[in-house]
N, C-alpha and C. Protein backbone atom coordinates (compact mmCIF):
# COMPACT_ATOMS: atom_id res chain seq x y z
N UNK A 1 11.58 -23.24 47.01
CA UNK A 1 12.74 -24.06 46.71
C UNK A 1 13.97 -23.55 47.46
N UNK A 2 14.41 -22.63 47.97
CA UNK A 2 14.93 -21.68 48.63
C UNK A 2 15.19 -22.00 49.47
N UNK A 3 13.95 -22.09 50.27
CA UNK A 3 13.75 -22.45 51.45
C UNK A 3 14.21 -23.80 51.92
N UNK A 4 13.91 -24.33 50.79
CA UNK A 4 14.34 -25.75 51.37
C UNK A 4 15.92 -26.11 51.21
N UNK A 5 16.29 -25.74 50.08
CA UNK A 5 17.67 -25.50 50.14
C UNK A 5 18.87 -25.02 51.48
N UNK A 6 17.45 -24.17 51.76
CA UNK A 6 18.49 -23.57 53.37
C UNK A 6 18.18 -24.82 54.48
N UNK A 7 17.11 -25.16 53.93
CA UNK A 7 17.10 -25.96 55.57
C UNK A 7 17.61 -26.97 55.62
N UNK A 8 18.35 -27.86 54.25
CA UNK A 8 18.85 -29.14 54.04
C UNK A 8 20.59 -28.71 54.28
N UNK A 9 20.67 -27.39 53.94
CA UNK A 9 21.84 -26.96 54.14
C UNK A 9 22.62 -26.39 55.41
N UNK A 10 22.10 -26.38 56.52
CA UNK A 10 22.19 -25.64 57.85
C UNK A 10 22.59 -26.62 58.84
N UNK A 11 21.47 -27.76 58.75
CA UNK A 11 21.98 -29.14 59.41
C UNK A 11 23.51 -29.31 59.23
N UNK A 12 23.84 -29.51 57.99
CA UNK A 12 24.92 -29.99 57.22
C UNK A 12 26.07 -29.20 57.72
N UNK A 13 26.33 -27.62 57.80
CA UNK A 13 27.19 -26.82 57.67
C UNK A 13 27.18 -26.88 59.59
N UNK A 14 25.91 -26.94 60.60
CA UNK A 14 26.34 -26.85 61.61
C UNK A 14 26.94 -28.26 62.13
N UNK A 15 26.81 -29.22 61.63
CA UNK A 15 27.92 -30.79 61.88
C UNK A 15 29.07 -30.41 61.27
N UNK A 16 29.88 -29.96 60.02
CA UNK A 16 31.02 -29.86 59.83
C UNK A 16 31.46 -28.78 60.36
N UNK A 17 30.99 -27.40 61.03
CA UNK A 17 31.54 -26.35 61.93
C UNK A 17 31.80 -27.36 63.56
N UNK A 18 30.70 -27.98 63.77
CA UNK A 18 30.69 -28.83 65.20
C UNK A 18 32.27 -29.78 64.61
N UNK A 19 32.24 -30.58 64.18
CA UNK A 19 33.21 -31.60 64.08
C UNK A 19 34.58 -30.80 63.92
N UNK A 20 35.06 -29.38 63.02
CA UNK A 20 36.53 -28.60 63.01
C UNK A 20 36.50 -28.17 64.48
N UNK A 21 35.50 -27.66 64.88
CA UNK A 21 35.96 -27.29 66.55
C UNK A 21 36.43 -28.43 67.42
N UNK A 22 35.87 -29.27 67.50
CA UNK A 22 35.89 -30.49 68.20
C UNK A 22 37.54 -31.34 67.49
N UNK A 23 37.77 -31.10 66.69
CA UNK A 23 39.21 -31.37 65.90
C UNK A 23 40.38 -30.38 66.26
N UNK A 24 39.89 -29.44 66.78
CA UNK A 24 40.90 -28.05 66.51
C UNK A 24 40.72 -28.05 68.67
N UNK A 25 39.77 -28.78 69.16
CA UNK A 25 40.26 -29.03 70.40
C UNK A 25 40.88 -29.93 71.08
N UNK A 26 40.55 -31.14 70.99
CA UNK A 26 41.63 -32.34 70.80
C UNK A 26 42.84 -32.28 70.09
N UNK A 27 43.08 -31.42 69.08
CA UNK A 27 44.61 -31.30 68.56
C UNK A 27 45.17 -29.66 69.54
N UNK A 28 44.44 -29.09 70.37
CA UNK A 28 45.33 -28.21 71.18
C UNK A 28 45.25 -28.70 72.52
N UNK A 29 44.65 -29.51 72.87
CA UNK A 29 44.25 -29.78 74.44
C UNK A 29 45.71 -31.08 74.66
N UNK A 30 46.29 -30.41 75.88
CA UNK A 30 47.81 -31.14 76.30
C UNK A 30 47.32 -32.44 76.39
N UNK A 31 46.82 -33.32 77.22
CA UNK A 31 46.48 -34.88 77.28
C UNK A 31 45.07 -35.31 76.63
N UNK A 32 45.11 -35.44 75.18
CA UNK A 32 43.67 -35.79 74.27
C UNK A 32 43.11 -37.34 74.89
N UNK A 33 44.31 -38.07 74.90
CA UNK A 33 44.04 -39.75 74.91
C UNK A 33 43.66 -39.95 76.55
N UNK A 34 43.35 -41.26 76.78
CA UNK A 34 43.38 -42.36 77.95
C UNK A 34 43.14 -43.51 76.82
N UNK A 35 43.27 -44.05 78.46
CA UNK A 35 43.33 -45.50 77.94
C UNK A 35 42.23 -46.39 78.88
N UNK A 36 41.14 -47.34 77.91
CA UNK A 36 40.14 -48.09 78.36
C UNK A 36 40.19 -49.22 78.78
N UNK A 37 39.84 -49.98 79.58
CA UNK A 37 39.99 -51.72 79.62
C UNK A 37 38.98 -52.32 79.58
N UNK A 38 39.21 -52.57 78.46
CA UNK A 38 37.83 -53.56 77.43
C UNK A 38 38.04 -55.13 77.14
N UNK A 39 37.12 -56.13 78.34
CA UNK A 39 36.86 -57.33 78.72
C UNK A 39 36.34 -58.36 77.63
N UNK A 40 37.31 -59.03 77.05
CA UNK A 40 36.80 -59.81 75.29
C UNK A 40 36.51 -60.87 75.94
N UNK A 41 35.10 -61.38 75.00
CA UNK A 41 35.01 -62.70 74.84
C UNK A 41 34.39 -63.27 73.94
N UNK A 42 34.92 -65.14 73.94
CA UNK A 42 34.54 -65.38 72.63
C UNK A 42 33.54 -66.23 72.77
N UNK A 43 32.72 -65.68 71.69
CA UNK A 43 31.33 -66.68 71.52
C UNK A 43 31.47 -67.45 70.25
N UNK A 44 31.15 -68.80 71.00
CA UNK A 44 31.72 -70.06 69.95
C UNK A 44 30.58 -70.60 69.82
N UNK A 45 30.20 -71.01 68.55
CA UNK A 45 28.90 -71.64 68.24
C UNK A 45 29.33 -73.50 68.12
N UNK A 46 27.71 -73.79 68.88
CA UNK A 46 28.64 -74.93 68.98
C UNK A 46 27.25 -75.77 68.52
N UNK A 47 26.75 -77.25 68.50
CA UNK A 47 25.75 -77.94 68.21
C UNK A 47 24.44 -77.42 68.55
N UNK A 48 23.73 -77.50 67.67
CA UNK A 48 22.41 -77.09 68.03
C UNK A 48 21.64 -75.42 68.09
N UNK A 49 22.63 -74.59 67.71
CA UNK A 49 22.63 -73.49 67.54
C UNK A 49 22.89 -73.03 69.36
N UNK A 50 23.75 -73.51 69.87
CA UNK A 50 24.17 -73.07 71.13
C UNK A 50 25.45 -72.16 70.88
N UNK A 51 25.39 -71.38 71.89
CA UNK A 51 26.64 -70.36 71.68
C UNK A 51 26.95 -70.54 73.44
N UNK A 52 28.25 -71.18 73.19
CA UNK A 52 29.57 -70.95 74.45
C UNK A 52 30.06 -69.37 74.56
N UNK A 53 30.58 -68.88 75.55
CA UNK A 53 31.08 -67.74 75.85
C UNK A 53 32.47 -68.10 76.80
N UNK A 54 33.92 -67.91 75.91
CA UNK A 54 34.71 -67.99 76.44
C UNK A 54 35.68 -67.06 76.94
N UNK A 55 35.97 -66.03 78.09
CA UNK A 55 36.73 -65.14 78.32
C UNK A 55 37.78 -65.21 77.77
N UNK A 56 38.48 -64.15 77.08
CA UNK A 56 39.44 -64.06 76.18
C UNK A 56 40.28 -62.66 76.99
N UNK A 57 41.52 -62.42 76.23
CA UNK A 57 42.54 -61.72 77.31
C UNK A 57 42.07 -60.23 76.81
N UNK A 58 42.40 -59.43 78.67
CA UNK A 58 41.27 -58.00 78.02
C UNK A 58 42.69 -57.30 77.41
N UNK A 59 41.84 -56.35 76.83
CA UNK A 59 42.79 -54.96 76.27
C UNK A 59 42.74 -53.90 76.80
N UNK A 60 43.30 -53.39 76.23
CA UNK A 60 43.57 -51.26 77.36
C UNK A 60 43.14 -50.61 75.66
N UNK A 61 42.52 -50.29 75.39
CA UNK A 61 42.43 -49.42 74.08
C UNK A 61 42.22 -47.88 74.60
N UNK A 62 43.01 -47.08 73.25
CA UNK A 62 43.62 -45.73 73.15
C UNK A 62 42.07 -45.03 72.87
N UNK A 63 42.00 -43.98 73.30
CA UNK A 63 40.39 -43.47 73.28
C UNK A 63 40.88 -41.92 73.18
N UNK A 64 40.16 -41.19 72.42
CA UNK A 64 40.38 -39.50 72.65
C UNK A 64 39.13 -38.53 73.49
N UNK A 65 39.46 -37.71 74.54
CA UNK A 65 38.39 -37.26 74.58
C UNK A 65 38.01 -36.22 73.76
N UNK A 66 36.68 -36.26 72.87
CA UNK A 66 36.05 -35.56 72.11
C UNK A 66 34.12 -35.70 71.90
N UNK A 67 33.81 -35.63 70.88
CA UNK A 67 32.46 -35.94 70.71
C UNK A 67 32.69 -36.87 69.55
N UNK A 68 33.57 -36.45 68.45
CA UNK A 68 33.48 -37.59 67.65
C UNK A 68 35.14 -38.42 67.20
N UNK A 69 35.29 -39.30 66.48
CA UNK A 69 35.87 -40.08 66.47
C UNK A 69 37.19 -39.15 65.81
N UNK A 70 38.77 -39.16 66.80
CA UNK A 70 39.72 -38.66 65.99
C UNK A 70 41.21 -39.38 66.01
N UNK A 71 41.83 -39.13 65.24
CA UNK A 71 42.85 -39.39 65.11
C UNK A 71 43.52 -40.95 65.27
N UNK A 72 42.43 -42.03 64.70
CA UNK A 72 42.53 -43.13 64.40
C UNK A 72 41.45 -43.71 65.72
N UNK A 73 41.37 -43.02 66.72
CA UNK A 73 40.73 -43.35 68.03
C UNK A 73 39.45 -43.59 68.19
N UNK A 74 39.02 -44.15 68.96
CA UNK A 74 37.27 -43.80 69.46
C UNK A 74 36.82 -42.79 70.32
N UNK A 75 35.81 -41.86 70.63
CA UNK A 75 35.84 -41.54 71.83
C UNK A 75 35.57 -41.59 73.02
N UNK A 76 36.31 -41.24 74.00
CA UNK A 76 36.15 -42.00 75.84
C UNK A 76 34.98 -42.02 75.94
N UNK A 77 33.84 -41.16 75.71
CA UNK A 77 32.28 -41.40 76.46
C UNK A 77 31.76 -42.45 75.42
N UNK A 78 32.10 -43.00 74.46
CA UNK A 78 32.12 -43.90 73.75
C UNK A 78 32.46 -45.31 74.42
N UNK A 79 33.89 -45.32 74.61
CA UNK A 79 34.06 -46.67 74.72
C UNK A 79 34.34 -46.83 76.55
N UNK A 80 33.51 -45.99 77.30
CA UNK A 80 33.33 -46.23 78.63
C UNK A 80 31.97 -46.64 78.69
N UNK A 81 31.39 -46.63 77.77
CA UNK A 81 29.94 -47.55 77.96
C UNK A 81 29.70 -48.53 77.38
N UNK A 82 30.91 -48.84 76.55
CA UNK A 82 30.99 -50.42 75.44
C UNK A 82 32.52 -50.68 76.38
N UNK A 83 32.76 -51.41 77.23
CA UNK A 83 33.49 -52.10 77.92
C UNK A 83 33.43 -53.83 77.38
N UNK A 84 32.20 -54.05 76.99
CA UNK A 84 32.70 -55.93 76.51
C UNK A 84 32.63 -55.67 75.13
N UNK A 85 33.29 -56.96 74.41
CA UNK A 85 33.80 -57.00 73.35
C UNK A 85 33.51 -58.46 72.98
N UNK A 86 32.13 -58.70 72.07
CA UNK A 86 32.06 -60.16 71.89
C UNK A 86 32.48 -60.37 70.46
N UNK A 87 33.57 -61.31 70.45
CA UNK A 87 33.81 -61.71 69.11
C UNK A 87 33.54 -63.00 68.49
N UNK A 88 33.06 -63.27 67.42
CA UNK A 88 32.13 -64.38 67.34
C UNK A 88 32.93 -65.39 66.16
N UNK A 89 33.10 -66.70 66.62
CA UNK A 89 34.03 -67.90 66.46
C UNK A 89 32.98 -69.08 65.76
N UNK A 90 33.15 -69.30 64.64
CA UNK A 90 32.68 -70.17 64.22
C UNK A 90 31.41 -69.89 63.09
């Protein structure tokens, strides 16, 4: 029982040691942010179960570099591989 205790517990303790470092480097590192340009569009459902795709105006979104998500942000190796943005109308 011990045993298992440690091993359910190790996972756990090395993600919240990973995530304070990763917090405690983005809050000392001089330029944390950039900024992304992420291409929206809208998918409009229309007769027949057809979906239109209408380009919609892009955005620049605020991104941190880190591993996980901080300070209201996403992070850059994150949202440099999600560049479109389909939002769905109807």
């Amino acid at each position: 029982m011990r045993i298992l205790r440690k091993a359910l517990l190790a996972p756990i303790a090395f993600v919240i040691t990973l995530y304070a470092f990763d917090y405690l480097y983005a809050r000392i590192r001089h330029a944390p942010f950039a900024n992304v340009h992420i291409d929206q569009y809208y998918a409009v459902t229309e007769k027949f179960n057809m979906i239109a795709y209408e380009r919609g105006t892009p955005v620049n979104e605020r991104c941190v570099y880190s591993l996980f998500p901080h300070f209201g942000s996403s992070p850059c190796w994150y949202l440099t591989r999600h560049t479109l943005r389909y939002i769905k109308v109807g």
